[in-house]
C-alpha atoms as a PDB file:
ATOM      1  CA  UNK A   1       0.000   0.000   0.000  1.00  0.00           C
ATOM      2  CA  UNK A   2       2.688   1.938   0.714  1.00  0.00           C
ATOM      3  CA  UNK A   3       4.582   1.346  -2.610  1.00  0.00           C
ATOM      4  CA  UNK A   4       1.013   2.395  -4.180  1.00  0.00           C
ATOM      5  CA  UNK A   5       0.491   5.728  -2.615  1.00  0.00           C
ATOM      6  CA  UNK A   6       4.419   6.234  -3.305  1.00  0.00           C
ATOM      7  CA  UNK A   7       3.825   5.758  -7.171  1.00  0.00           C
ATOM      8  CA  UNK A   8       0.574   7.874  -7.196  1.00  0.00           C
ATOM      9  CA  UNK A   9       2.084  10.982  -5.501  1.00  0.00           C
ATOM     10  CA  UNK A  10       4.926  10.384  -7.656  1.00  0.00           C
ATOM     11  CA  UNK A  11       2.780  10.458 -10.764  1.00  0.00           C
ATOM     12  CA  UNK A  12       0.614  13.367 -10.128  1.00  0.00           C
ATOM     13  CA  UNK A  13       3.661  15.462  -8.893  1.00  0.00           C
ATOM     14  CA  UNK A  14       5.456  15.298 -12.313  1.00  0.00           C
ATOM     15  CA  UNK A  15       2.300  15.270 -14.752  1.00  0.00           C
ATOM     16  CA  UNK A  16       1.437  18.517 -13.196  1.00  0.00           C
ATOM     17  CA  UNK A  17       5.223  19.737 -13.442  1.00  0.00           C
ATOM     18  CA  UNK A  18       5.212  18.350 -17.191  1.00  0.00           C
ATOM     19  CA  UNK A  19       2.420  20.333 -17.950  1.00  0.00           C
ATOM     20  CA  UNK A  20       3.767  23.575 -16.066  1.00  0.00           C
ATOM     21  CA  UNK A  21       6.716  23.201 -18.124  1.00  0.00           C
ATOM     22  CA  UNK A  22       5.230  22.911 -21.613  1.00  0.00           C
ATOM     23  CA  UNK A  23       4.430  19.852 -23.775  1.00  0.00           C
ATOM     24  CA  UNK A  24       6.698  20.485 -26.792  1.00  0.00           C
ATOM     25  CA  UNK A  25      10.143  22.111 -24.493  1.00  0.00           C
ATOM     26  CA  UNK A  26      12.658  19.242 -24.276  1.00  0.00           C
ATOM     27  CA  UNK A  27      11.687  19.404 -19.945  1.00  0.00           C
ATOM     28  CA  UNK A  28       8.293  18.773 -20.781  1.00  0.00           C
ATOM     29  CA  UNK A  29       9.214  15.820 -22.907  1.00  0.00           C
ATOM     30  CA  UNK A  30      11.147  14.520 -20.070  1.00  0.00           C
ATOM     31  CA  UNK A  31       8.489  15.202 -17.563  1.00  0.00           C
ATOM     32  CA  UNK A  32       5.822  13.204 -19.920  1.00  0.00           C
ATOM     33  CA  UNK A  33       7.966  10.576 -20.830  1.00  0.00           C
ATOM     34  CA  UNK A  34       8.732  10.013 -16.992  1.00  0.00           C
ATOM     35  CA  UNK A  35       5.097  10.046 -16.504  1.00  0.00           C
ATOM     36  CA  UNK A  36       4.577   7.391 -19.028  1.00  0.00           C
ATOM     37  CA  UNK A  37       7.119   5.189 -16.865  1.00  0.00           C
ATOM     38  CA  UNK A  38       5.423   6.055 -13.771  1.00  0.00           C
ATOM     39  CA  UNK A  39       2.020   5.249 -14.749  1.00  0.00           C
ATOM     40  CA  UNK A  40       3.253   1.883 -16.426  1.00  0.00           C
ATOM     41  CA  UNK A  41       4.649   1.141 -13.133  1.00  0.00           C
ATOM     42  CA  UNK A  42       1.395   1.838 -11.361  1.00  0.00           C
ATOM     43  CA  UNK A  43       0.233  -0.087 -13.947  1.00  0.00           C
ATOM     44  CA  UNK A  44       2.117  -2.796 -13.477  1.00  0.00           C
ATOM     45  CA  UNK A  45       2.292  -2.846 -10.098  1.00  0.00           C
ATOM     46  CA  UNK A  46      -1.848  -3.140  -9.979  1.00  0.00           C
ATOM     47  CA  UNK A  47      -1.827  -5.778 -12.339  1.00  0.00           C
ATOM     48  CA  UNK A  48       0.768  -8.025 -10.505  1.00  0.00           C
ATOM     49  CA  UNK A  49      -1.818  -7.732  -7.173  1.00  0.00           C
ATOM     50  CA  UNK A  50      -4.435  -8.539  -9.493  1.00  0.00           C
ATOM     51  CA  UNK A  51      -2.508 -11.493 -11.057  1.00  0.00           C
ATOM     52  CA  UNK A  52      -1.770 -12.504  -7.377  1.00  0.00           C
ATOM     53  CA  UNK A  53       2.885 -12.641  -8.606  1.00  0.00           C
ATOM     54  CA  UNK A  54       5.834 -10.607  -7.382  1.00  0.00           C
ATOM     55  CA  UNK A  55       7.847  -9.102  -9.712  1.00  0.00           C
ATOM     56  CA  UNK A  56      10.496  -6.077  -9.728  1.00  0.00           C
ATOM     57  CA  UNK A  57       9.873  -2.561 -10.035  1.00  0.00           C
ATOM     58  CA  UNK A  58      11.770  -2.701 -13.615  1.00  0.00           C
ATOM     59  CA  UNK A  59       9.506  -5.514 -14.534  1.00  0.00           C
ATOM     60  CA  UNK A  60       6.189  -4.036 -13.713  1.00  0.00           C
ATOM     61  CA  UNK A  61       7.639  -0.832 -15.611  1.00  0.00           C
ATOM     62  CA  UNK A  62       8.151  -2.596 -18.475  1.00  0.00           C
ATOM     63  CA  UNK A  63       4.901  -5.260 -18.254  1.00  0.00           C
ATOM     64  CA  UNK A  64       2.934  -2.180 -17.343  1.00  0.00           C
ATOM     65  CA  UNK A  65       4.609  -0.078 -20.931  1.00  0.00           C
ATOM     66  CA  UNK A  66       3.477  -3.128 -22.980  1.00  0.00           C
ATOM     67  CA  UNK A  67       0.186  -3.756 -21.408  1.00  0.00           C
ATOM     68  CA  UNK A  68      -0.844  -0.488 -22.436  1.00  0.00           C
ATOM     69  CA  UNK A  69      -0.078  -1.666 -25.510  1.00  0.00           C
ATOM     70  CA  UNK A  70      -1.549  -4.720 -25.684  1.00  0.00           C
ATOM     71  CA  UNK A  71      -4.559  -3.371 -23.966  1.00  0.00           C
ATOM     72  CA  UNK A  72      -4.889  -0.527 -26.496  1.00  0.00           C
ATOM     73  CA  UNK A  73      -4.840  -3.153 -29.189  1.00  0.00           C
ATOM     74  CA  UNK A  74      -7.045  -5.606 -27.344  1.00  0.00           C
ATOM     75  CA  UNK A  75     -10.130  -3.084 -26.798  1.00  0.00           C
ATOM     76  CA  UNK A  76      -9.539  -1.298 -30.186  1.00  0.00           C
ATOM     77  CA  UNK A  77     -10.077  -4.765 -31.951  1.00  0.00           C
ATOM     78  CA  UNK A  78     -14.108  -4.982 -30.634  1.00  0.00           C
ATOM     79  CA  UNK A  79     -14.126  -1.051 -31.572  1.00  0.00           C
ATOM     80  CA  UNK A  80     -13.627   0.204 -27.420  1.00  0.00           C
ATOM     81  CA  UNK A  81     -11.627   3.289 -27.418  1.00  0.00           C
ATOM     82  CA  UNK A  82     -10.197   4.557 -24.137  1.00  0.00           C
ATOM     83  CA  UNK A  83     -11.746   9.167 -23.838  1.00  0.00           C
ATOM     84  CA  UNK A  84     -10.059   9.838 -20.496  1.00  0.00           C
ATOM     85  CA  UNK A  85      -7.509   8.952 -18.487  1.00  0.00           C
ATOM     86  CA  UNK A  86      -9.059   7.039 -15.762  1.00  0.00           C
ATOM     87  CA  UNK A  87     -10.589   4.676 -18.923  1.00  0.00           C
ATOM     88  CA  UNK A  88      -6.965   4.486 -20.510  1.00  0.00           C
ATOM     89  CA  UNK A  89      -5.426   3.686 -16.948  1.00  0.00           C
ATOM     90  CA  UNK A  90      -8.041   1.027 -16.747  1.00  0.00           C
ATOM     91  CA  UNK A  91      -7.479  -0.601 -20.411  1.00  0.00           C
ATOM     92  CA  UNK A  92      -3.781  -0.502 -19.386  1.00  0.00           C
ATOM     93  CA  UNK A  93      -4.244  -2.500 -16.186  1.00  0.00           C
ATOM     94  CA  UNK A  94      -6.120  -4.898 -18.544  1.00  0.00           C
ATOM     95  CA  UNK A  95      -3.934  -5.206 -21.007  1.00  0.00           C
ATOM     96  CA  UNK A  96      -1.182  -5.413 -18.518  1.00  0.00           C
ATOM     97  CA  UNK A  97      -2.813  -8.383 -16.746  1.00  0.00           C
ATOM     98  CA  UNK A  98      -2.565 -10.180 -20.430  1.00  0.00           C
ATOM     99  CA  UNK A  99       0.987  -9.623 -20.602  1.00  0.00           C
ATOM    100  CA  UNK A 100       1.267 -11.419 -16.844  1.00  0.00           C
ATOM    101  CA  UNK A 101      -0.964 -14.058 -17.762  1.00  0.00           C
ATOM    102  CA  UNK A 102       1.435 -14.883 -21.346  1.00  0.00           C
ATOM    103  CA  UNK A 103       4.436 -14.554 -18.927  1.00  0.00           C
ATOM    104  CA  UNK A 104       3.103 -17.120 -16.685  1.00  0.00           C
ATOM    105  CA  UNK A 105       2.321 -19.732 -19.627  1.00  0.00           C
ATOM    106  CA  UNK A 106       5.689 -19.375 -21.469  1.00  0.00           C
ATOM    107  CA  UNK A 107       7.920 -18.619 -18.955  1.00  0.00           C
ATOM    108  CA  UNK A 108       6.954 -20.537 -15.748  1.00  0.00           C
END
């Protein structure tokens, strides 16, 4: 719970920095790319509770990264398109929970 408020705070703190600093300066490309990371963390981090598995931080980063991806591509295949954040957070936890589950099969 801990790690999860940790994340959050961290999250909100630089999206609002990013944002202060302006979306096309090369800080504000830092800012949102390190807000991508975070939230594929928190991401990641959700869906490993869900999935009931430990895994690193770097791992749920880069689970969490994919399973946006894969959750993206997942929904937009039966026409379900993410308007918000909350709803692309949620699609990402999804699609994040796929990547676990493929883990599992091939890899354990």
């Amino acid at each position: 719970m801990f790690t999860l408020t940790i994340l959050l705070i961290l999250a909100i703190m630089v999206a609002l920095f990013g944002c202060l600093m302006g979306l096309f300066s090369i800080i504000g490309l830092f800012f949102s790319l390190l807000t991508g990371i975070l939230v594929g963390a928190l991401a990641g981090y959700l869906a490993s509770r869900f999935m009931g598995t430990q895994t690193s931080f770097l791992r749920n980063v880069v689970l969490g990264v994919l399973g946006s991806f894969v959750g993206e591509f997942l929904f937009g295949m039966f026409h379900i398109y993410a308007t918000g954040s909350f709803s692309s957070f949620v699609i990402s936890v999804v699609g994040t929970c796929v990547c676990i589950w493929i883990d599992n099969k091939l890899f354990h």
